[in-house]
C-alpha atoms as a PDB file:
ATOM      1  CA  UNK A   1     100.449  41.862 126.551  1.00  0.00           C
ATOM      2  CA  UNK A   2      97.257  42.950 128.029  1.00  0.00           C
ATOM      3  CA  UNK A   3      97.224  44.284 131.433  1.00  0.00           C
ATOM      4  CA  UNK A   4      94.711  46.861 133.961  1.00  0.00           C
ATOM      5  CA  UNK A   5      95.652  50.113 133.130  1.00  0.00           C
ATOM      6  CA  UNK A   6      93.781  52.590 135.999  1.00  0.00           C
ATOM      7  CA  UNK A   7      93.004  56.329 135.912  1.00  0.00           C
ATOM      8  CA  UNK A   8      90.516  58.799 136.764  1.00  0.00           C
ATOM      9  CA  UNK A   9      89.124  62.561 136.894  1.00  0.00           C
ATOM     10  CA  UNK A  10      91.720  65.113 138.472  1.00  0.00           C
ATOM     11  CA  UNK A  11      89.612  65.161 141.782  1.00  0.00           C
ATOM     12  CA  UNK A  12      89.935  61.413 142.419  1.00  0.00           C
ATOM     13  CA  UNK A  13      85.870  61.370 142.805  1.00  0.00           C
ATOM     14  CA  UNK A  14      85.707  59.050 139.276  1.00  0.00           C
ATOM     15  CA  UNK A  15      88.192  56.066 139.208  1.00  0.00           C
ATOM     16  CA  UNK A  16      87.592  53.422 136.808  1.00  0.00           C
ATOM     17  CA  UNK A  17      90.061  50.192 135.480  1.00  0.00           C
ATOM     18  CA  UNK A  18      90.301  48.935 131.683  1.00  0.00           C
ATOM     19  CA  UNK A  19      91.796  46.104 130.117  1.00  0.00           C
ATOM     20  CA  UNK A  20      94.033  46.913 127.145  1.00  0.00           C
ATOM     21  CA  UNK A  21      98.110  46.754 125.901  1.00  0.00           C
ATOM     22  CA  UNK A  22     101.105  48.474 127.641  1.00  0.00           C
ATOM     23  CA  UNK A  23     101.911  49.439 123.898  1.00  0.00           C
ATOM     24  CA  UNK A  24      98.538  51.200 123.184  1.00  0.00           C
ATOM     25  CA  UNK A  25      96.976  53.325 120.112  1.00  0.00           C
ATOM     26  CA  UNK A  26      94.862  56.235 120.345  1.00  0.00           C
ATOM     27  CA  UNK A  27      93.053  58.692 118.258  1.00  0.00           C
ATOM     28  CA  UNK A  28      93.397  61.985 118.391  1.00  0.00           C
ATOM     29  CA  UNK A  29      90.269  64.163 117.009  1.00  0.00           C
ATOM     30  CA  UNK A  30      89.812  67.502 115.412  1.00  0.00           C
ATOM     31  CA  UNK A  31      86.043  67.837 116.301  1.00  0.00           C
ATOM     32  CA  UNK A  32      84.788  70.736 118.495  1.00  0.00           C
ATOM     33  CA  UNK A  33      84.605  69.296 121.575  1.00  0.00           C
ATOM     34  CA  UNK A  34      87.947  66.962 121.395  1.00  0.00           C
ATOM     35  CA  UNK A  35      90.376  69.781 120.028  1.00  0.00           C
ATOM     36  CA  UNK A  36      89.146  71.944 122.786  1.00  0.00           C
ATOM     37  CA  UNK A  37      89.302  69.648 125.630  1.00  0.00           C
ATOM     38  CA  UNK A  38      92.996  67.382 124.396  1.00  0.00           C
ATOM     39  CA  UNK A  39      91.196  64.324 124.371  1.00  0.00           C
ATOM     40  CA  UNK A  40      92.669  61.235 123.101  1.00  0.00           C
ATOM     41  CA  UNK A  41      90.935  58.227 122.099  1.00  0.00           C
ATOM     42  CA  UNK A  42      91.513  54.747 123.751  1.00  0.00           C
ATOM     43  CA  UNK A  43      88.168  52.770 122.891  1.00  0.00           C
ATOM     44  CA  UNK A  44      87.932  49.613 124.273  1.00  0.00           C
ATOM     45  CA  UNK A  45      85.163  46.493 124.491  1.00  0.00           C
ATOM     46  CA  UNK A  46      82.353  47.943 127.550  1.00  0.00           C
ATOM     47  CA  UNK A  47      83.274  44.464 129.016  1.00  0.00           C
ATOM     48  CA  UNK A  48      86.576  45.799 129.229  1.00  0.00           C
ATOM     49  CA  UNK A  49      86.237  49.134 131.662  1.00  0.00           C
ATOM     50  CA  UNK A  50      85.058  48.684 134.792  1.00  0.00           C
ATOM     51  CA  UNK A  51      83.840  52.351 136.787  1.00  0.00           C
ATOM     52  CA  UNK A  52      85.340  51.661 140.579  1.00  0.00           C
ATOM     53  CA  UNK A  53      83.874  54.574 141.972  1.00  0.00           C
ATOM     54  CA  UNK A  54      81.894  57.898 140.979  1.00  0.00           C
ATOM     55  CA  UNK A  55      79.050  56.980 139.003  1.00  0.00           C
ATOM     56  CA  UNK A  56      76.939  59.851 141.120  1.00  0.00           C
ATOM     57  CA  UNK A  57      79.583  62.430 140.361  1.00  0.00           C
ATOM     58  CA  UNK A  58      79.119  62.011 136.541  1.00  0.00           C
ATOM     59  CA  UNK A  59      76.867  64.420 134.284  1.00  0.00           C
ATOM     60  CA  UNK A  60      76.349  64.276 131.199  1.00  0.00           C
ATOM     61  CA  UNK A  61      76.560  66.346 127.971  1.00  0.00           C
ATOM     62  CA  UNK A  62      74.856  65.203 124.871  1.00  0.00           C
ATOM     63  CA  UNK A  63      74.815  67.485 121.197  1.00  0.00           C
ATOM     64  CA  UNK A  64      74.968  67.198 117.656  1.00  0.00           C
ATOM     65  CA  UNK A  65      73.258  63.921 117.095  1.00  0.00           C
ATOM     66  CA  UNK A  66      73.166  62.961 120.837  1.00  0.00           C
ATOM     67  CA  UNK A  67      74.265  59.562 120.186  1.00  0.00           C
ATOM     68  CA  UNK A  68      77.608  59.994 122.033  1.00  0.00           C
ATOM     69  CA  UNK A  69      76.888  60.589 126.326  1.00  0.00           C
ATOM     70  CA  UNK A  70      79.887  63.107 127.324  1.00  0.00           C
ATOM     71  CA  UNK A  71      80.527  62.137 130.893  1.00  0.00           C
ATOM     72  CA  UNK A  72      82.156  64.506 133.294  1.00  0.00           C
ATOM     73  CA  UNK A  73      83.160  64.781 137.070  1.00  0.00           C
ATOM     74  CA  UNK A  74      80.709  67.613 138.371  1.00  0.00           C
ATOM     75  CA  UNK A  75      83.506  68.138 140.936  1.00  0.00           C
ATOM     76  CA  UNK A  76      86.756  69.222 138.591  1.00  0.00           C
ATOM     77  CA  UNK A  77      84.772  69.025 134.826  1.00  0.00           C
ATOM     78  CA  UNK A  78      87.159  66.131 133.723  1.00  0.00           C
ATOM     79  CA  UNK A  79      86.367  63.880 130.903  1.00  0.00           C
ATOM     80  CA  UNK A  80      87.880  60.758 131.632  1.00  0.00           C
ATOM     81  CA  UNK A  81      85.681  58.259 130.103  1.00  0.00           C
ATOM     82  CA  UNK A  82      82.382  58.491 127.729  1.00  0.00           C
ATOM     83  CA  UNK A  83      80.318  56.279 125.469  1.00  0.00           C
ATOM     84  CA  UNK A  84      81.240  57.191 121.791  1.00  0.00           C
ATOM     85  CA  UNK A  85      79.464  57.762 118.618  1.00  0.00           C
ATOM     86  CA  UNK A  86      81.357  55.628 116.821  1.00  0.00           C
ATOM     87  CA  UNK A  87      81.503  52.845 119.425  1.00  0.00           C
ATOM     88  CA  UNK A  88      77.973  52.982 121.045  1.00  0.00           C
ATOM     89  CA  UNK A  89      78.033  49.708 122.501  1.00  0.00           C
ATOM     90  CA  UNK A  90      82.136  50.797 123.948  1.00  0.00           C
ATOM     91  CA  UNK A  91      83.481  53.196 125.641  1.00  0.00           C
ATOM     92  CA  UNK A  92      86.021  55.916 124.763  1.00  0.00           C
ATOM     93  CA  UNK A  93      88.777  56.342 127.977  1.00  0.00           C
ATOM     94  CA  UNK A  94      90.901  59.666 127.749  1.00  0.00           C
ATOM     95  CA  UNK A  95      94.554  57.945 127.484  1.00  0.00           C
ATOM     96  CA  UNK A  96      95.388  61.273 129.483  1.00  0.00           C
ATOM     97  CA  UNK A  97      93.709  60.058 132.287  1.00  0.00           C
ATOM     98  CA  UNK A  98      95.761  57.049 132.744  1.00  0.00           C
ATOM     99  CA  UNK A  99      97.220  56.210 135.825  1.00  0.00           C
ATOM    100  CA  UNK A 100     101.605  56.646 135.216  1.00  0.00           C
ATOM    101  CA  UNK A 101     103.205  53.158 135.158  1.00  0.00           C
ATOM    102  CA  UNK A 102     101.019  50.734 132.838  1.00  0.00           C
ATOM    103  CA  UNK A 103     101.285  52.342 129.423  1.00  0.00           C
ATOM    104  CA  UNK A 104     104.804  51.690 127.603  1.00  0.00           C
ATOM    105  CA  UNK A 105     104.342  52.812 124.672  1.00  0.00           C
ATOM    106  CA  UNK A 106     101.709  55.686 122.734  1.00  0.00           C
ATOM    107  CA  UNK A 107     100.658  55.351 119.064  1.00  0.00           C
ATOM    108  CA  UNK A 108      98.870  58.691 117.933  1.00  0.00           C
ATOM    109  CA  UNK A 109      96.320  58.491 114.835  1.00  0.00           C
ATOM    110  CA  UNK A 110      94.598  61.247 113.472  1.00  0.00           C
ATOM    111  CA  UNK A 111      90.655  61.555 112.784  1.00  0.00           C
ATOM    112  CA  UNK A 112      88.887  63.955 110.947  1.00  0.00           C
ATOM    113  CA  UNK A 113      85.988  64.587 113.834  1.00  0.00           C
ATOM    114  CA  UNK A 114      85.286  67.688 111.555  1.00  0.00           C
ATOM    115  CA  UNK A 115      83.833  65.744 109.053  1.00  0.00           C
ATOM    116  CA  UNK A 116      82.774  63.199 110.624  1.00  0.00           C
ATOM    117  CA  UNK A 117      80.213  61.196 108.361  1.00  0.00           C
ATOM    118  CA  UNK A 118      82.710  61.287 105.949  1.00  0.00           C
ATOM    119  CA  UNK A 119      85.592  60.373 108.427  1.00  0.00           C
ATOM    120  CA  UNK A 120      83.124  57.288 109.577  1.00  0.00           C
ATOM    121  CA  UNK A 121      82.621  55.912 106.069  1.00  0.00           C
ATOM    122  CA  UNK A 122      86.419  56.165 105.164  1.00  0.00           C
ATOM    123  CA  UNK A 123      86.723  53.983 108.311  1.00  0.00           C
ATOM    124  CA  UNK A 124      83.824  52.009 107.963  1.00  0.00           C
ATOM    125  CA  UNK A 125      82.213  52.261 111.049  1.00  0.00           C
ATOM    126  CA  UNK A 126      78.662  51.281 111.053  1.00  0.00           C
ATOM    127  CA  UNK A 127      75.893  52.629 108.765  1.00  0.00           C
ATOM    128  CA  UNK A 128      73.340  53.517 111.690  1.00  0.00           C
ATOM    129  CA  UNK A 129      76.274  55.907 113.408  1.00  0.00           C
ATOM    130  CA  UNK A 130      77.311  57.503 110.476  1.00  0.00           C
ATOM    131  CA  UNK A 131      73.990  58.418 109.265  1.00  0.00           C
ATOM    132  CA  UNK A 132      72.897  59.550 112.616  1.00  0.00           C
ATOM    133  CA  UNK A 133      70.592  63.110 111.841  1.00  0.00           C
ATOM    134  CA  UNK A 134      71.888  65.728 113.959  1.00  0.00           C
ATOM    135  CA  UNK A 135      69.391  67.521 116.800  1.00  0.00           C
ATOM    136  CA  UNK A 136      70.075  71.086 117.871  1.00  0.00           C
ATOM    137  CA  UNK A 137      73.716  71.976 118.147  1.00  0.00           C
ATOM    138  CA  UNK A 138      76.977  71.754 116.325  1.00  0.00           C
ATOM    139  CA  UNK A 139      78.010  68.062 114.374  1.00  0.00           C
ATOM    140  CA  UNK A 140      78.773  65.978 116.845  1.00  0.00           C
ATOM    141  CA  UNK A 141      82.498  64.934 116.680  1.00  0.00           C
ATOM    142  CA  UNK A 142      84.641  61.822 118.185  1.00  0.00           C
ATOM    143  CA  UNK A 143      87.313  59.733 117.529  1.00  0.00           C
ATOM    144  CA  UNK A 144      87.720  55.797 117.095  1.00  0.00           C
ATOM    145  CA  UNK A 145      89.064  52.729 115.754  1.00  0.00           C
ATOM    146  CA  UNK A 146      88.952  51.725 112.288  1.00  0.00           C
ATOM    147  CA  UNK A 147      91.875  51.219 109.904  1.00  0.00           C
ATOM    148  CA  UNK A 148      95.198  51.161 110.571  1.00  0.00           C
ATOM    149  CA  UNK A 149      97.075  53.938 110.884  1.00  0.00           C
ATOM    150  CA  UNK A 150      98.903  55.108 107.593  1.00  0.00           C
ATOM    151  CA  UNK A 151     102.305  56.874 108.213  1.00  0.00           C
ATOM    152  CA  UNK A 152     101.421  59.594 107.506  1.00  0.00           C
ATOM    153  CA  UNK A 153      98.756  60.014 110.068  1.00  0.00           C
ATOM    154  CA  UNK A 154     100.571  58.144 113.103  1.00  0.00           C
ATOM    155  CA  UNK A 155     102.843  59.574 115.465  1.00  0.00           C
ATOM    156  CA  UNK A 156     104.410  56.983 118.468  1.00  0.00           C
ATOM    157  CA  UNK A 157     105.114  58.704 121.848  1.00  0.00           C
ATOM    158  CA  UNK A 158     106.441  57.452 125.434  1.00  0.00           C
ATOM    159  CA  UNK A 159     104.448  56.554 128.166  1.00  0.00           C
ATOM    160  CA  UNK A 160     102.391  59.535 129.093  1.00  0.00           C
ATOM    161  CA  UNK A 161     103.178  62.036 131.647  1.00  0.00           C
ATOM    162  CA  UNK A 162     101.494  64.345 133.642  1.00  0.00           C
END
């Protein structure tokens, strides 16, 4: 069943709606960026995430191949949404930063942000992102969709908490 999950940035200055499941999957990646920060991966449709409010508290962080815009609240440094590498025309929400109430149920996939190129072909994602050349900075890193989860590389949780 598809519903309007909401969330935001600790502050409360960024609030934004998406569309997806109560029983929803998510990736979590081993890149640089994503291991350090917790993210996890809920990439949705662009038609399907709507920014309520904060678009003027958002800056943005771009390295490795700069395809992927890191967006963060200026006020507390949360990451609750971005546009992906993988997903360029989608956007990436942090399942963390879900509102308590809408998500039932967690499914937890693992991607391999470290190598990501090869991660991306394995997954087939498109040629253009995987072949991306990097600019200045470390390999850029992020998590997506693609296969389905083996069992070996999917963990189910509870709704999230806080």
């Amino acid at each position: 069943m598809e519903l309007t999950h909401r969330g935001g940035c600790h502050c409360g200055a960024v609030r934004f709606e998406v569309d997806a499941p109560a029983e929803i999957e998510v990736s979590e990646c081993n890149c640089s960026i994503c291991s350090r920060s917790g993210y996890l991966h809920l990439i949705v449709p662009r038609e399907r995430f709507r920014l309520l409010r904060g678009e003027q508290e958002l800056t943005t962080y771009r390295f490795g191949t700069g395809v992927a815009r890191h967006l963060f609240c200026r006020t507390c440094g949360i990451k609750s949404f971005y546009a992906p590498r993988s997903h360029p025309d989608g956007i990436s929400v942090n399942a963390r930063c879900l509102d308590e109430g809408t998500v039932a149920r967690t499914s937890l996939r693992h991607f391999d942000g470290r190598n990501w190129e090869q991660a991306a072909r394995k997954r087939g994602y498109g040629a253009s992102e995987a072949r991306s050349e990097p600019t200045r900075g470390s390999a850029s890193g992020g998590a997506s969709e693609g296969r389905s989860p083996s069992a070996s590389d999917e963990r189910v949780r509870g709704p999230a908490k806080s």
